[in-house]
PDB file of N, CA and C in Angstrom:
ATOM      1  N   UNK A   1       0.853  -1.174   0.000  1.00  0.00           N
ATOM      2  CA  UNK A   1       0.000   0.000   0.000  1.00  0.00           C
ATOM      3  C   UNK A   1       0.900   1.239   0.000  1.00  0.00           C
ATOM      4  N   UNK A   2       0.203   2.178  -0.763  1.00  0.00           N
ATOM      5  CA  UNK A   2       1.609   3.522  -1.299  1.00  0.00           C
ATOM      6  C   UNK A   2       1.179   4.204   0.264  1.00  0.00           C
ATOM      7  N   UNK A   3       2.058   5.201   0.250  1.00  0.00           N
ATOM      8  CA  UNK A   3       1.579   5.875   1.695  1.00  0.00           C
ATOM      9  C   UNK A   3       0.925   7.113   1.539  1.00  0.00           C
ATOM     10  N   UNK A   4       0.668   6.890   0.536  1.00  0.00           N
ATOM     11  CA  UNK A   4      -0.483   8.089   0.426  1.00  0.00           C
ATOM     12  C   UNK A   4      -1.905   7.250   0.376  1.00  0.00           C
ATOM     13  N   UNK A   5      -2.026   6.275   0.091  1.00  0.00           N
ATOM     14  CA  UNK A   5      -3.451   5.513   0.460  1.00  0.00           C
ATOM     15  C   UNK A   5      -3.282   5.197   1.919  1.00  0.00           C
ATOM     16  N   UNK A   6      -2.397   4.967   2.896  1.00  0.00           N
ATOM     17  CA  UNK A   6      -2.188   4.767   4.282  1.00  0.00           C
ATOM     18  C   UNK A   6      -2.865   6.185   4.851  1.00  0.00           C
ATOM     19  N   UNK A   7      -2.168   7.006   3.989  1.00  0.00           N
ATOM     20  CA  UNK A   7      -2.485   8.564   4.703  1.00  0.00           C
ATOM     21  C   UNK A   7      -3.799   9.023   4.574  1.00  0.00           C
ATOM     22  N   UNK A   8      -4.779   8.763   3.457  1.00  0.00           N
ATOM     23  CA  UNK A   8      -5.897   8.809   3.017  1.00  0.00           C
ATOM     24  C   UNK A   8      -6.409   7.924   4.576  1.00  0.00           C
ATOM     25  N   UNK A   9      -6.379   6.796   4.496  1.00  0.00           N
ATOM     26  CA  UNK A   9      -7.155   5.585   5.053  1.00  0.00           C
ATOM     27  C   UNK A   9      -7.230   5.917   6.734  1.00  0.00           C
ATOM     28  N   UNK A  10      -5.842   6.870   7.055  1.00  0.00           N
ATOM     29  CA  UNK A  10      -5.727   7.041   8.362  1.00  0.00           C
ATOM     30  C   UNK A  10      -6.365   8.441   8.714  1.00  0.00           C
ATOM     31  N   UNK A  11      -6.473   9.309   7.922  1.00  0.00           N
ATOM     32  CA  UNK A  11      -7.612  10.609   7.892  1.00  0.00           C
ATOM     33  C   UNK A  11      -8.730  10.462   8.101  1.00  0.00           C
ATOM     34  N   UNK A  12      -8.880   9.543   6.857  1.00  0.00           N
ATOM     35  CA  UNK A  12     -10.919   8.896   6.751  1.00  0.00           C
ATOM     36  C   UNK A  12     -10.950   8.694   8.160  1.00  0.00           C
ATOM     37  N   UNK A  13      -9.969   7.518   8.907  1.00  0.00           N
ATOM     38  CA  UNK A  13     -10.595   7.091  10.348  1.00  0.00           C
ATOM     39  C   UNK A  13     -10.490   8.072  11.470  1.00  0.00           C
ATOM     40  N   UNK A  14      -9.449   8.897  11.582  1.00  0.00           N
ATOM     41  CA  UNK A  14      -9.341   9.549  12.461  1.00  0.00           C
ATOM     42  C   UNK A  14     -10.207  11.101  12.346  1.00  0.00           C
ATOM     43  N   UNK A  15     -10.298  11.641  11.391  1.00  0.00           N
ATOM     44  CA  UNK A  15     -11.256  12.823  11.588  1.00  0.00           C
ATOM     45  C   UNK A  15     -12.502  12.524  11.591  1.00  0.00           C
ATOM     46  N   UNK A  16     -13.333  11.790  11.175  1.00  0.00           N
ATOM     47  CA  UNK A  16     -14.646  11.651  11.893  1.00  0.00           C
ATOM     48  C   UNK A  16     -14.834  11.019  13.633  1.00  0.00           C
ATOM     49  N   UNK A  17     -14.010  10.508  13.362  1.00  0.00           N
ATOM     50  CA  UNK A  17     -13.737   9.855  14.920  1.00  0.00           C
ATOM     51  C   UNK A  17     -13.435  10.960  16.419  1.00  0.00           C
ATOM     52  N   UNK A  18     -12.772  11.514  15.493  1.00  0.00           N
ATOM     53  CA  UNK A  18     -12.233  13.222  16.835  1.00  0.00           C
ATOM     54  C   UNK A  18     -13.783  13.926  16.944  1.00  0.00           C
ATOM     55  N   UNK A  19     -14.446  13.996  15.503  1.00  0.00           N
ATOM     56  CA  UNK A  19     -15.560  14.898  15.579  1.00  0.00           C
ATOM     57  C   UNK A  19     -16.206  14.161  16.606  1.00  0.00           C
ATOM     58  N   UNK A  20     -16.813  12.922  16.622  1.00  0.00           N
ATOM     59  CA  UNK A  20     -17.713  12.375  17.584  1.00  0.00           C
ATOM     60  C   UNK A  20     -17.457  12.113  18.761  1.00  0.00           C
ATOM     61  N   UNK A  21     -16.352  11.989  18.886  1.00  0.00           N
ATOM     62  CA  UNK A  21     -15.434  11.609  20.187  1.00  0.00           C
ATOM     63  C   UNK A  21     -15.939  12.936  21.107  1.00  0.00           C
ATOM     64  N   UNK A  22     -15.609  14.466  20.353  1.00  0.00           N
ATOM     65  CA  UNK A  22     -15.234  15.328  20.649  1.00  0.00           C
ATOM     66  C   UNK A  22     -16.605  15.847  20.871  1.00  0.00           C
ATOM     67  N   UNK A  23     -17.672  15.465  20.478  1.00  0.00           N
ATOM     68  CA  UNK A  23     -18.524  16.009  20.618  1.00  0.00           C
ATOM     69  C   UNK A  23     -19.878  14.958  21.325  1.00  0.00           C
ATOM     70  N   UNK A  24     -19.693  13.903  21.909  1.00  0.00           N
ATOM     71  CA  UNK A  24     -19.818  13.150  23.109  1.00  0.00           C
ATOM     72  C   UNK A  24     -19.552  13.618  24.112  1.00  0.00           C
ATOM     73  N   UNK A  25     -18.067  13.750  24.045  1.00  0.00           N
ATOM     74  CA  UNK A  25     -17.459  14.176  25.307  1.00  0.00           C
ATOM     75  C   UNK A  25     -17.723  15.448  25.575  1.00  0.00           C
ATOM     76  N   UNK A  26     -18.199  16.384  25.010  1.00  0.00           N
ATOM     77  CA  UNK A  26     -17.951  18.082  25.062  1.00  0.00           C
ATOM     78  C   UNK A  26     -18.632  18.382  26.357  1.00  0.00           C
ATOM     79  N   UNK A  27     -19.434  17.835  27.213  1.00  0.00           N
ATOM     80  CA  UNK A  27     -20.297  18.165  28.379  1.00  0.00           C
ATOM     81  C   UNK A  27     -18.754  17.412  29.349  1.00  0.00           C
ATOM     82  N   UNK A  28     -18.330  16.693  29.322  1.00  0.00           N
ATOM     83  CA  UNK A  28     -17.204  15.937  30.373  1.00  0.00           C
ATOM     84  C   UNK A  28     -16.245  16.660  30.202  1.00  0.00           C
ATOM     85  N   UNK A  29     -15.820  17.597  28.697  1.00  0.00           N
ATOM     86  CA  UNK A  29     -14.143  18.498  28.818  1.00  0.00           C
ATOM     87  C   UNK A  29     -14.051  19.495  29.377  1.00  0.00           C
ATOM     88  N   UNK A  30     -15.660  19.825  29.319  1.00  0.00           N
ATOM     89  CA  UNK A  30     -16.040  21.554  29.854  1.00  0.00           C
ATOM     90  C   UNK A  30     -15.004  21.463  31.226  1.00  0.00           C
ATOM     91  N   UNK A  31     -15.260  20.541  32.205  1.00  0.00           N
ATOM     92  CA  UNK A  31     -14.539  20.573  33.446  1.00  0.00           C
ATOM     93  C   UNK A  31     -12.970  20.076  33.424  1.00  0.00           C
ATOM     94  N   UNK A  32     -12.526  19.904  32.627  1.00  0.00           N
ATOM     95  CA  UNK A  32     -10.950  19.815  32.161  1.00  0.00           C
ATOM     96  C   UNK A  32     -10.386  20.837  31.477  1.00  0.00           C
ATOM     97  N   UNK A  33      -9.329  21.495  32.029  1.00  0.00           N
ATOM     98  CA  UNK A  33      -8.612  22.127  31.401  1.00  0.00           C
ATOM     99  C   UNK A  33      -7.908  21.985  30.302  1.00  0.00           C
ATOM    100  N   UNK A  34      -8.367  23.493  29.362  1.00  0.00           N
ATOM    101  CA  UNK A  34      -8.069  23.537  27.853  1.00  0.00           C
ATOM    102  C   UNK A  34      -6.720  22.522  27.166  1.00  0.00           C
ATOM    103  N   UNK A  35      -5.367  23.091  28.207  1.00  0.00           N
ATOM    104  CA  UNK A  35      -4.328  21.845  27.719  1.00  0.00           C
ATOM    105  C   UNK A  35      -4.561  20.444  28.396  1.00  0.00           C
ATOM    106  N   UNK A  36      -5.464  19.912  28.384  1.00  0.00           N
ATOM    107  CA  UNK A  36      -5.406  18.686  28.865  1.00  0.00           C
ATOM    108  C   UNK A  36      -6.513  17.880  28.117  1.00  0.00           C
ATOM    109  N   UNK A  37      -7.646  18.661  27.564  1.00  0.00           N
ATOM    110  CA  UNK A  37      -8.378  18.254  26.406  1.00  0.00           C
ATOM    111  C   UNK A  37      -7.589  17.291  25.253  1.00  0.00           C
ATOM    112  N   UNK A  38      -6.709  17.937  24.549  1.00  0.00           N
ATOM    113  CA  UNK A  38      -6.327  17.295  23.466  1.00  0.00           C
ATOM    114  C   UNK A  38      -5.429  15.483  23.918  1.00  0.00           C
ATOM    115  N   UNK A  39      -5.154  15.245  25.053  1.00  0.00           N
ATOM    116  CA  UNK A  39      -4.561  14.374  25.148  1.00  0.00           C
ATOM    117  C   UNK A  39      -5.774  13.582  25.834  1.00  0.00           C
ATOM    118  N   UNK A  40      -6.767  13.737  26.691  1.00  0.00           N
ATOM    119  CA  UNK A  40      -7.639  12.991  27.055  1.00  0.00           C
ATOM    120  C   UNK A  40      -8.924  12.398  25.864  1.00  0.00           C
ATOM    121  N   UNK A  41      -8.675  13.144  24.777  1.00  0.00           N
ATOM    122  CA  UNK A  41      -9.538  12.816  23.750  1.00  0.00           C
ATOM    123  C   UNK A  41      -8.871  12.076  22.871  1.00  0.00           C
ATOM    124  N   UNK A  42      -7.379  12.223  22.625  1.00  0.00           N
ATOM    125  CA  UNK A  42      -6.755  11.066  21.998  1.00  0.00           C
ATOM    126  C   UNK A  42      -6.375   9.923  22.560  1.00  0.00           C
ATOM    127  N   UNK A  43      -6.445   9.836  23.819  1.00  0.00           N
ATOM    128  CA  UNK A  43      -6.741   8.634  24.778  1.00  0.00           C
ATOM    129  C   UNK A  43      -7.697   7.726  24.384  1.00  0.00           C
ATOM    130  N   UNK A  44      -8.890   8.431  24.251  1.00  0.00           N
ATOM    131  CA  UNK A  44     -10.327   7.695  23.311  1.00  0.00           C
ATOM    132  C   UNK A  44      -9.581   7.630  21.751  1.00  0.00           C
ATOM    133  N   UNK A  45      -9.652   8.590  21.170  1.00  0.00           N
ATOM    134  CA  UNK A  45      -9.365   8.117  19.531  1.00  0.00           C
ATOM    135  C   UNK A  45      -8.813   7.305  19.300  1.00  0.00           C
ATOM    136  N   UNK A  46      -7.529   7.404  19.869  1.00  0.00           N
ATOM    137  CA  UNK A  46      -6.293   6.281  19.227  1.00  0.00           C
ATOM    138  C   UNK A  46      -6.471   5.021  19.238  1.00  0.00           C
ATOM    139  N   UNK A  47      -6.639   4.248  20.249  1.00  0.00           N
ATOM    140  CA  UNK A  47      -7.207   2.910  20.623  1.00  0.00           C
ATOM    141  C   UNK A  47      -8.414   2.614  19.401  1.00  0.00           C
ATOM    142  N   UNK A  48      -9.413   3.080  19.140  1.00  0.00           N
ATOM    143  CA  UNK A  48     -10.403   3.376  18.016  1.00  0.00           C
ATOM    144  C   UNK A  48      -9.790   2.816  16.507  1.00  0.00           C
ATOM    145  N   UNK A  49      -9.102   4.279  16.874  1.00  0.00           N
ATOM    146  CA  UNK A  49      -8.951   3.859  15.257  1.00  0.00           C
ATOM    147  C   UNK A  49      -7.578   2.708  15.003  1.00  0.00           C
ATOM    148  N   UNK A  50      -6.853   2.703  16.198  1.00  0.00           N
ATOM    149  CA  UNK A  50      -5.906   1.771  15.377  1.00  0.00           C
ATOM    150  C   UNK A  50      -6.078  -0.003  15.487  1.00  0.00           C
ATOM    151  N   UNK A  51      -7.349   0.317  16.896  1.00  0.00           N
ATOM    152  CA  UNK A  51      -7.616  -1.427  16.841  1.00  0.00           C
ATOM    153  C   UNK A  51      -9.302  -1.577  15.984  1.00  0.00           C
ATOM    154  N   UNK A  52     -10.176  -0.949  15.772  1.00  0.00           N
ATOM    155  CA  UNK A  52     -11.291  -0.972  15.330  1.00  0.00           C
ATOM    156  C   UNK A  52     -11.345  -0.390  13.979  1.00  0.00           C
ATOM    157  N   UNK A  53     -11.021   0.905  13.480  1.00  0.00           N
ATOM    158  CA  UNK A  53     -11.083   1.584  12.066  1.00  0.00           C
ATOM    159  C   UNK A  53     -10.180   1.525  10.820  1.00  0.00           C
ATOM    160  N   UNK A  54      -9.175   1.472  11.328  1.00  0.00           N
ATOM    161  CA  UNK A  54      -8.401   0.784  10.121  1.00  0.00           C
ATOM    162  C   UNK A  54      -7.960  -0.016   9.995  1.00  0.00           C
ATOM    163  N   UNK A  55      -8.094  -1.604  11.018  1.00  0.00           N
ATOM    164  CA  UNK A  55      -8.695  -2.530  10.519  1.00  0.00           C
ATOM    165  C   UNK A  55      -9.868  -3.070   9.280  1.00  0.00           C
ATOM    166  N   UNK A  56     -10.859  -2.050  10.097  1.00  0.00           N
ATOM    167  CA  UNK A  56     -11.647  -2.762   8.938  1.00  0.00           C
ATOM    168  C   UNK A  56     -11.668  -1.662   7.871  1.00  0.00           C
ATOM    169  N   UNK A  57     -10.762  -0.684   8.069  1.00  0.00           N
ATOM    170  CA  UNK A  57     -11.050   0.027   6.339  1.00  0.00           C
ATOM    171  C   UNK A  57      -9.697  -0.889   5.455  1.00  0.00           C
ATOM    172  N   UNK A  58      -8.844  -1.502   6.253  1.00  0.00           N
ATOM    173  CA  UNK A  58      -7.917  -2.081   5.081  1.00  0.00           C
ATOM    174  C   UNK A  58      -8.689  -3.134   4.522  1.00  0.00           C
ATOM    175  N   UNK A  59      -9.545  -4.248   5.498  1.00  0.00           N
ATOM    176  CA  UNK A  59      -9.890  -4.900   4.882  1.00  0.00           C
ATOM    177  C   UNK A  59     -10.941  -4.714   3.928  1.00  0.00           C
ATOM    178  N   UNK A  60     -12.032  -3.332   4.110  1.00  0.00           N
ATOM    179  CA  UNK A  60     -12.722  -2.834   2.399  1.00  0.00           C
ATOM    180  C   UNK A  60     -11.801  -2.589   1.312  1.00  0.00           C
ATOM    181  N   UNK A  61     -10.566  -1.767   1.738  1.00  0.00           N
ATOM    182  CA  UNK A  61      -9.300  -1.706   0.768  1.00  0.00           C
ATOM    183  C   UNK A  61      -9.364  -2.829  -0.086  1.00  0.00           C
ATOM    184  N   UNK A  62      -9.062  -3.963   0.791  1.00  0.00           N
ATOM    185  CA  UNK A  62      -8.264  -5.226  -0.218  1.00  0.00           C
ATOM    186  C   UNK A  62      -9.542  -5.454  -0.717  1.00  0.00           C
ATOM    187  N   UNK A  63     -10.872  -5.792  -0.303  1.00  0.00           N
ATOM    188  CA  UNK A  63     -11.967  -6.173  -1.368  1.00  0.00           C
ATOM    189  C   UNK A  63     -12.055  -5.507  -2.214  1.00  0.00           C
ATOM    190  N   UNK A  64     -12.212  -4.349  -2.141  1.00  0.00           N
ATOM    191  CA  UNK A  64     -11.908  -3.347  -3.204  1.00  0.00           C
ATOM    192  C   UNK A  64     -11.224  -3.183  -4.501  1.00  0.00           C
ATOM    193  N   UNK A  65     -10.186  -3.378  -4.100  1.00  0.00           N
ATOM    194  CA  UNK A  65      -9.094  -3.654  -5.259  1.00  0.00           C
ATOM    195  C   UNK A  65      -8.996  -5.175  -5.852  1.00  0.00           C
ATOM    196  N   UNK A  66      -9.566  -6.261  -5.046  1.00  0.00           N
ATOM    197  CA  UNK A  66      -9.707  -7.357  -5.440  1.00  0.00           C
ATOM    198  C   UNK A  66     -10.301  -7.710  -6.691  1.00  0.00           C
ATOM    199  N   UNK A  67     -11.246  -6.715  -6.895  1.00  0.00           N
ATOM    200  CA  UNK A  67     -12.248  -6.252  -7.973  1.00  0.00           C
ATOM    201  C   UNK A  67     -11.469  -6.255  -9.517  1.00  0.00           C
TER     202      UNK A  67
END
């Protein structure tokens, strides 16, 4: 896989994922301070997307191209 389809595949998962993450959580950050937001929300994302989302977007990948 070129790394510009990696880079594609890892965008797709991770920016919708921050949006919802981020906006779930937005009533729980209010009481956390501003620098401490961005690392408690990638606490949630990361785990997400690297054991759940791009998993299964490689495997639409390969069906995909199987074609």
């Amino acid at each position: 896989m070129s790394r510009h389809h990696q880079a594609l595949m890892v965008w797709v998962a991770v920016l919708p994922t921050l949006t919802v993450v981020q906006l779930a959580l937005s009533g729980l950050l209010e009481a956390v301070p501003p620098l401490l937001r961005p690392p408690v929300v990638a606490t949630v994302v990361v785990p997400i997307v690297v054991y759940v989302l791009l998993p299964l977007l490689q495997r639409v990948r390969s069906r995909v191209t199987k074609r």
